[in-house]
PDB file of N, CA and C in Angstrom:
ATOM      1  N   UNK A   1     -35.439  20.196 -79.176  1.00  0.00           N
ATOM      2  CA  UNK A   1     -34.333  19.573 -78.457  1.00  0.00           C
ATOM      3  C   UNK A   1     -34.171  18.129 -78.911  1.00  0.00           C
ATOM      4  N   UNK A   2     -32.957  17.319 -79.133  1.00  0.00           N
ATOM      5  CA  UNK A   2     -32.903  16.276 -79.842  1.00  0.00           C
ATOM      6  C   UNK A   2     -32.798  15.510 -78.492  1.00  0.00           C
ATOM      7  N   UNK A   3     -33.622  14.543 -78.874  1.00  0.00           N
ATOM      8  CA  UNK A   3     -33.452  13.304 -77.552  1.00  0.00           C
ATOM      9  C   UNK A   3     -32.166  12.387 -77.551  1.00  0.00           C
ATOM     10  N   UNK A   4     -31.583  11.626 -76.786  1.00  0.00           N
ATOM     11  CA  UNK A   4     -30.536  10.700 -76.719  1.00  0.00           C
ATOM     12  C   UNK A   4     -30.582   9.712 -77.869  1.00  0.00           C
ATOM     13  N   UNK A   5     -31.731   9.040 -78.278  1.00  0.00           N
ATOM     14  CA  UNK A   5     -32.166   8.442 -78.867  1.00  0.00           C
ATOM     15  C   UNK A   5     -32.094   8.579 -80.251  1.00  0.00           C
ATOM     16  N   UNK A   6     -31.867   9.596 -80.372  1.00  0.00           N
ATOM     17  CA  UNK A   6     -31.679  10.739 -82.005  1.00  0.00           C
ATOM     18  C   UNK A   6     -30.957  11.076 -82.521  1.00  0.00           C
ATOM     19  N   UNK A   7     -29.726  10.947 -81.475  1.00  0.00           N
ATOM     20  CA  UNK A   7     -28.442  11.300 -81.282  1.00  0.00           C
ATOM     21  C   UNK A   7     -27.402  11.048 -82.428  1.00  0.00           C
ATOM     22  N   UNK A   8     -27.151  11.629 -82.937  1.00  0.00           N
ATOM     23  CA  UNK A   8     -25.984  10.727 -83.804  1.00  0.00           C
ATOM     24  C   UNK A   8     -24.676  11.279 -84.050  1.00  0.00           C
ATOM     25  N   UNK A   9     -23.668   9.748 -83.553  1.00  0.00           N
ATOM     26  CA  UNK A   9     -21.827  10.117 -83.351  1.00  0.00           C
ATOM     27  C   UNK A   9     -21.298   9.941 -84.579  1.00  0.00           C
ATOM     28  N   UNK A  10     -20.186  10.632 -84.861  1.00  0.00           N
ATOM     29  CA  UNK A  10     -19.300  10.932 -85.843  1.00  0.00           C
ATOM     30  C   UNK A  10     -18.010  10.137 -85.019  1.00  0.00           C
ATOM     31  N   UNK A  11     -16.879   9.908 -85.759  1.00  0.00           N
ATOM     32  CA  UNK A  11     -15.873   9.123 -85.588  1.00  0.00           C
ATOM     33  C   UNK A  11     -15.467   9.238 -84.576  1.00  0.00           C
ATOM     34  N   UNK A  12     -14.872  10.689 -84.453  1.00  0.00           N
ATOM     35  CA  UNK A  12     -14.623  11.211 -82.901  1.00  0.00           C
ATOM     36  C   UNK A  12     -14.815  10.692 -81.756  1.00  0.00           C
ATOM     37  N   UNK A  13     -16.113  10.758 -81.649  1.00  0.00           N
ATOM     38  CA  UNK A  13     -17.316  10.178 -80.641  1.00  0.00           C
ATOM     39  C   UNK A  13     -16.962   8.797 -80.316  1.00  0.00           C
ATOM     40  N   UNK A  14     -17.285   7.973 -81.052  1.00  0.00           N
ATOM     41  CA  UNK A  14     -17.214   6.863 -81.091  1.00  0.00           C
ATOM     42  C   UNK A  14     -16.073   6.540 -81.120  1.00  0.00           C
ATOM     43  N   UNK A  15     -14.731   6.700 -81.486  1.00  0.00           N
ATOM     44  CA  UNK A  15     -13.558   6.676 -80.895  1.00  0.00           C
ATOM     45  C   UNK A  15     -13.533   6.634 -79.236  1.00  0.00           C
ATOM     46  N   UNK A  16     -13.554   7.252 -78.864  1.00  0.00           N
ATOM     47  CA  UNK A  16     -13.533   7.963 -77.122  1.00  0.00           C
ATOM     48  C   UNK A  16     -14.840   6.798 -76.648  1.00  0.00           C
ATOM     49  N   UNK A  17     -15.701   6.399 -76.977  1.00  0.00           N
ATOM     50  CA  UNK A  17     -16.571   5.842 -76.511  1.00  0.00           C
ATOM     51  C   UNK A  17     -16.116   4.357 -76.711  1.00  0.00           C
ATOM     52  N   UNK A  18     -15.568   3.796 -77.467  1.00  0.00           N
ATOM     53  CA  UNK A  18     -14.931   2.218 -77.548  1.00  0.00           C
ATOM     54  C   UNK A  18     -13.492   2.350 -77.178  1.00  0.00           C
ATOM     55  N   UNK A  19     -12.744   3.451 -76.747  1.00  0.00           N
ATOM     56  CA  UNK A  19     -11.111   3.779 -76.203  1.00  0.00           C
ATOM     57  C   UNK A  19     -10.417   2.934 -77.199  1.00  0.00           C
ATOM     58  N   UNK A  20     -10.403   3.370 -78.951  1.00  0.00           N
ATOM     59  CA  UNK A  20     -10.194   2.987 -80.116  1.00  0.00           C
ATOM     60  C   UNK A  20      -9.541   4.080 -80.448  1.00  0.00           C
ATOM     61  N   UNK A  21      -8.583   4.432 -81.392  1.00  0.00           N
ATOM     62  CA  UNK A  21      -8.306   5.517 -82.668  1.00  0.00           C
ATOM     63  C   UNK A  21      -9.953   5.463 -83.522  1.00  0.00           C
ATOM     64  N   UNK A  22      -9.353   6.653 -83.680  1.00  0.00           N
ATOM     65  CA  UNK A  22     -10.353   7.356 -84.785  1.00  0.00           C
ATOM     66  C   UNK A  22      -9.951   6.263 -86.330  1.00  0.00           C
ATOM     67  N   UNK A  23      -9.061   5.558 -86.585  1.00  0.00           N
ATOM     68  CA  UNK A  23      -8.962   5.107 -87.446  1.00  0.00           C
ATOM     69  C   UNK A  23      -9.298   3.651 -87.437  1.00  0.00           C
ATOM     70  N   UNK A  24      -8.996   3.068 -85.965  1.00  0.00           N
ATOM     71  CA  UNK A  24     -10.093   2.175 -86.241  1.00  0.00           C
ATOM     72  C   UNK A  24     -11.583   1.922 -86.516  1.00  0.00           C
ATOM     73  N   UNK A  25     -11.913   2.859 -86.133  1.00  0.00           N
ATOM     74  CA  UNK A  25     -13.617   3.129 -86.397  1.00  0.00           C
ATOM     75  C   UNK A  25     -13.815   3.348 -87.538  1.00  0.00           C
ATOM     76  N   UNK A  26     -12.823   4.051 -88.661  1.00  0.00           N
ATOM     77  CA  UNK A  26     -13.207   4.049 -89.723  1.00  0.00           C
ATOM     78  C   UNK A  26     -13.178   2.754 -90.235  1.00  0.00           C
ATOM     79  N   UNK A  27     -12.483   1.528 -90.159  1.00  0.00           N
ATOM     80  CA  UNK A  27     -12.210   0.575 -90.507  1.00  0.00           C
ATOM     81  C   UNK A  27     -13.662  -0.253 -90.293  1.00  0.00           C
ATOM     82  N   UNK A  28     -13.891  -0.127 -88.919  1.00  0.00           N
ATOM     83  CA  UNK A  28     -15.046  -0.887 -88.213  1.00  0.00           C
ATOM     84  C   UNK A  28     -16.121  -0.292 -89.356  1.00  0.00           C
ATOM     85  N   UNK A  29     -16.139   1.016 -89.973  1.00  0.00           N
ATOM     86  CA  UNK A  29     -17.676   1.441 -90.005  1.00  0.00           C
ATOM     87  C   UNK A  29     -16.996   0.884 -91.881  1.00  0.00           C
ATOM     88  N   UNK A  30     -16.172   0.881 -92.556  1.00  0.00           N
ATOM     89  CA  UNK A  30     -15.690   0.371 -93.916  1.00  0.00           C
ATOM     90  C   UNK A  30     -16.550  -1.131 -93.852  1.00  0.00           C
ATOM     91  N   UNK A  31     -15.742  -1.860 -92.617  1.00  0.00           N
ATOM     92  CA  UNK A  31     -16.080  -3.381 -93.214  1.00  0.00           C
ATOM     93  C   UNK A  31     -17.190  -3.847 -92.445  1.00  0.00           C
ATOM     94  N   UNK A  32     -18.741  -3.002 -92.184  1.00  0.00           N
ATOM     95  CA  UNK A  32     -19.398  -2.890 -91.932  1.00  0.00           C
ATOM     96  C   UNK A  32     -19.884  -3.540 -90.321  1.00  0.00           C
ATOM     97  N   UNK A  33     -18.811  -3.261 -89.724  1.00  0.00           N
ATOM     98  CA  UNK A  33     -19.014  -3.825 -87.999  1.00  0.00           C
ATOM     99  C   UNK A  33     -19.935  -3.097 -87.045  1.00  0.00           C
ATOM    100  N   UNK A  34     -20.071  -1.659 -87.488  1.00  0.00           N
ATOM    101  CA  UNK A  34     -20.508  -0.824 -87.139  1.00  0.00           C
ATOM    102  C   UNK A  34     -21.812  -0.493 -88.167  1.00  0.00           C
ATOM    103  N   UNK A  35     -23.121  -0.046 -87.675  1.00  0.00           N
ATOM    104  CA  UNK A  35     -24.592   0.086 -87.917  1.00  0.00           C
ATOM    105  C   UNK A  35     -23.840   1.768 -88.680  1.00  0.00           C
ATOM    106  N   UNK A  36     -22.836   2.372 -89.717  1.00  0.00           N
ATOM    107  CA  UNK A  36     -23.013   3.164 -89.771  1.00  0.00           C
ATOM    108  C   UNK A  36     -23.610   3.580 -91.041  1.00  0.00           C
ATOM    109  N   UNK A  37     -23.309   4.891 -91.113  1.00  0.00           N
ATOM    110  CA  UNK A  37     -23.703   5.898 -92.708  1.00  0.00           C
ATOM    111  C   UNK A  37     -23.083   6.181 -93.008  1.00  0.00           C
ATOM    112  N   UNK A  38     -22.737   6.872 -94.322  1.00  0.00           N
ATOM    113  CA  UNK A  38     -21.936   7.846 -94.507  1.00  0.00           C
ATOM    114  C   UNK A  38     -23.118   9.615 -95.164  1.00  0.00           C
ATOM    115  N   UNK A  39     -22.725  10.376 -94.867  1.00  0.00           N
ATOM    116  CA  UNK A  39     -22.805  12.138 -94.925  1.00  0.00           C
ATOM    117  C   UNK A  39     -22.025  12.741 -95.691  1.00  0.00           C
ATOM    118  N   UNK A  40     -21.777  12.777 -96.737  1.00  0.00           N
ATOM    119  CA  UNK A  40     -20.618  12.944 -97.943  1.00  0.00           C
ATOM    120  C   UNK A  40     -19.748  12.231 -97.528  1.00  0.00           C
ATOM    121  N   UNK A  41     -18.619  12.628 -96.881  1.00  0.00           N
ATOM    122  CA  UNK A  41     -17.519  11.967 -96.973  1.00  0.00           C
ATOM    123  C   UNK A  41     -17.294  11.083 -95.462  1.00  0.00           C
ATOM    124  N   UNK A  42     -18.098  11.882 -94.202  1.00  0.00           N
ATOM    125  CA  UNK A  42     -17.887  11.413 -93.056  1.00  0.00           C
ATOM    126  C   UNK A  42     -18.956  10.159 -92.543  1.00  0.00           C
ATOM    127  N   UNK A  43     -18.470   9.559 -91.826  1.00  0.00           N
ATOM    128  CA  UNK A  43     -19.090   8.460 -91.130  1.00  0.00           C
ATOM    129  C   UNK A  43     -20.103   8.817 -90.162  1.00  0.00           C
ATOM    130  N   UNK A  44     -21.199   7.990 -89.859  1.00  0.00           N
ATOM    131  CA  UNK A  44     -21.978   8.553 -88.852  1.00  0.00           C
ATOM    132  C   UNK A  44     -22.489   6.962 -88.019  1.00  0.00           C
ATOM    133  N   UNK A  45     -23.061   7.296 -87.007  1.00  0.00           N
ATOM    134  CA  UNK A  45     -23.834   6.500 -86.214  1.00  0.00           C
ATOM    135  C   UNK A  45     -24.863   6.631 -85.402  1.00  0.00           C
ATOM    136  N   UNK A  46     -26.068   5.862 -85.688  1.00  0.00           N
ATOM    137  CA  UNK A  46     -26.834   6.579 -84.623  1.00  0.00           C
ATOM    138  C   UNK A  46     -26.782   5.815 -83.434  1.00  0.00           C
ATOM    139  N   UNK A  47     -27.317   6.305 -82.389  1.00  0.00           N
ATOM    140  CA  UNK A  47     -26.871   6.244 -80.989  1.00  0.00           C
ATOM    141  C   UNK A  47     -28.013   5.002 -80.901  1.00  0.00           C
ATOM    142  N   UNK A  48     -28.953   5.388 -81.001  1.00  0.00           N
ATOM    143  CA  UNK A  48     -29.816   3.939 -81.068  1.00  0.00           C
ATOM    144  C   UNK A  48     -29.899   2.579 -81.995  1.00  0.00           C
ATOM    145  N   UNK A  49     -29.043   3.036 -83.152  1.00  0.00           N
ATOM    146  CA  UNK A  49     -28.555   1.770 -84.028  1.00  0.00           C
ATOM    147  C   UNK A  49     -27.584   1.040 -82.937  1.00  0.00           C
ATOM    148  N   UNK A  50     -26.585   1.662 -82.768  1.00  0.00           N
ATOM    149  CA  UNK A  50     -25.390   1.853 -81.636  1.00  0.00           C
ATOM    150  C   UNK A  50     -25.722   0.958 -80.456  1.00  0.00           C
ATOM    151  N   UNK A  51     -26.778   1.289 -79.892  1.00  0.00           N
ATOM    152  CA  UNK A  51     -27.500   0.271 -78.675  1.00  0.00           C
ATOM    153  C   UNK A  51     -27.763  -0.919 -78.623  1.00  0.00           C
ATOM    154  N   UNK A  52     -28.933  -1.288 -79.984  1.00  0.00           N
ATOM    155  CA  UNK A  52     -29.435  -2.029 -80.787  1.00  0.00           C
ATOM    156  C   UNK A  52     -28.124  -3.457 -81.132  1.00  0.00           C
ATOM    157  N   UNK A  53     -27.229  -2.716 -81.315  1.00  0.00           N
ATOM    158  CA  UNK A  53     -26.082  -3.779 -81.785  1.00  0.00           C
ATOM    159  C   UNK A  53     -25.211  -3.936 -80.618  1.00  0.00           C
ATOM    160  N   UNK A  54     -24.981  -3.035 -79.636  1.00  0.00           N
ATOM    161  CA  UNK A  54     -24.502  -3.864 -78.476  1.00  0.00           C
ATOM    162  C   UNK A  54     -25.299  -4.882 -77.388  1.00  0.00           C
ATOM    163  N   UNK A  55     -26.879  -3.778 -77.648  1.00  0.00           N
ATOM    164  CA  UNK A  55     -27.555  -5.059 -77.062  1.00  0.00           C
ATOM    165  C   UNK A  55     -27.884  -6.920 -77.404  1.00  0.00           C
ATOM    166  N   UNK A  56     -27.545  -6.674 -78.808  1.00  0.00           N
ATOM    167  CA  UNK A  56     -27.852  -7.927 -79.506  1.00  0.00           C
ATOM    168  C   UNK A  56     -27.112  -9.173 -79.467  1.00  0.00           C
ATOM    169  N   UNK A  57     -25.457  -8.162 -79.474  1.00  0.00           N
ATOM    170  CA  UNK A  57     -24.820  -8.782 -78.849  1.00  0.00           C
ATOM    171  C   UNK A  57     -24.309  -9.379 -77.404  1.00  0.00           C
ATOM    172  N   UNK A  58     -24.805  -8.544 -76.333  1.00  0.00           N
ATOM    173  CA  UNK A  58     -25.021  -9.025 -75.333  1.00  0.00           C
ATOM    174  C   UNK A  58     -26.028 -10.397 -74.685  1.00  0.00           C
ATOM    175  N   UNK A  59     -27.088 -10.339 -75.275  1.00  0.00           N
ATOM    176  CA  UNK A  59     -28.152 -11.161 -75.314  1.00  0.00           C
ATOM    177  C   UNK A  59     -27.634 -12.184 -76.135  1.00  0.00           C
ATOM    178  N   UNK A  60     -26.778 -12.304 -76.920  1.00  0.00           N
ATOM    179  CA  UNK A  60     -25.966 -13.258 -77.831  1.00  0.00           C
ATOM    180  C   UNK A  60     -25.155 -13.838 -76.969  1.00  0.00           C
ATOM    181  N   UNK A  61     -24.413 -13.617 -76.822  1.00  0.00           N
ATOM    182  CA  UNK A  61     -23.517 -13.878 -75.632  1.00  0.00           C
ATOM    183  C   UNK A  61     -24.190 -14.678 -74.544  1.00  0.00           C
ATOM    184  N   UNK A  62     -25.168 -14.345 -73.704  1.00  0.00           N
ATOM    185  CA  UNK A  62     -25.841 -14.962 -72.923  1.00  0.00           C
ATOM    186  C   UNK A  62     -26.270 -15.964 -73.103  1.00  0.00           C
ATOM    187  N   UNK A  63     -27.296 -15.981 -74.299  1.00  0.00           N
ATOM    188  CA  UNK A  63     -27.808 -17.157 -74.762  1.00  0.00           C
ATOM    189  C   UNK A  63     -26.920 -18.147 -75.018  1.00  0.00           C
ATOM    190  N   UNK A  64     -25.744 -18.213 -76.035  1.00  0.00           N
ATOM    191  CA  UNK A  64     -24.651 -19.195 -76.184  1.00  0.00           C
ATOM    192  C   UNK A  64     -24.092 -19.654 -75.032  1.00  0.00           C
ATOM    193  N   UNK A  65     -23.971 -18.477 -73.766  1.00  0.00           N
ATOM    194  CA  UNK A  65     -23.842 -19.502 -72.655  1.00  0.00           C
ATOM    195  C   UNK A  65     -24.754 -20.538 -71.767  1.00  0.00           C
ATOM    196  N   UNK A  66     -25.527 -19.965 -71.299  1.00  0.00           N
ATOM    197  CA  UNK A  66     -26.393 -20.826 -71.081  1.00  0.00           C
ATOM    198  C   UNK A  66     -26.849 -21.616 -71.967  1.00  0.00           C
ATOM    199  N   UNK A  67     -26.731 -22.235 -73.310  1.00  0.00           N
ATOM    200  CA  UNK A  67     -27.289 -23.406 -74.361  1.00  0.00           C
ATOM    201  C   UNK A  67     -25.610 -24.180 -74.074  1.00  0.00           C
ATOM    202  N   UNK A  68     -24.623 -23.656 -74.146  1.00  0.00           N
ATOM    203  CA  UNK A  68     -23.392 -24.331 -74.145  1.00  0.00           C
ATOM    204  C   UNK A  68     -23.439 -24.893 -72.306  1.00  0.00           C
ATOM    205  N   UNK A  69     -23.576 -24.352 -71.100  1.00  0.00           N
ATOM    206  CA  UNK A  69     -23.573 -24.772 -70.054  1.00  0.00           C
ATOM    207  C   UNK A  69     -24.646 -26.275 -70.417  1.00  0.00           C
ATOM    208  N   UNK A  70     -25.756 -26.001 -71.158  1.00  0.00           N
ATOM    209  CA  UNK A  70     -26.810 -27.229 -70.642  1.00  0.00           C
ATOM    210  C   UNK A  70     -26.124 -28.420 -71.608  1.00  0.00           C
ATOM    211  N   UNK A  71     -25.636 -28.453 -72.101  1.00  0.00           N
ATOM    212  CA  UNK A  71     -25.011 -29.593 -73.339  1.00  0.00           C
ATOM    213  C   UNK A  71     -23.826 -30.385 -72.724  1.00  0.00           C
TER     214      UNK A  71
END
């Protein structure tokens, strides 16, 4: 059984999951915005790359505020 963690979205997916076209995601995963792969011809993502980069950015975010509040 594949865990969540193991998981990995195809354009589709990840479309419906950022409420994007399928063609922006290809764009995102082209000019490398997106942690993806490619599988011959199709795009992929894993669900924990996927995390990894929203979490980073979240914690990004945070930090710049609070260093910008103390200044």
């Amino acid at each position: 059984m594949k865990s969540r963690e193991n998981a990995i979205y195809d354009t589709t997916k990840l479309a419906k999951f950022f409420g994007v076209t399928e063609r922006t995601v290809l764009e995102w995963c082209r000019k490398g915005k997106l942690p993806a792969f490619k599988i011959g011809k199709q795009w992929r993502v894993r669900v924990i790359d996927l995390q990894k980069m929203i979490n980073h950015k979240v914690l990004t975010r945070r930090d710049s505020r609070y260093t910008t509040s103390l200044l």
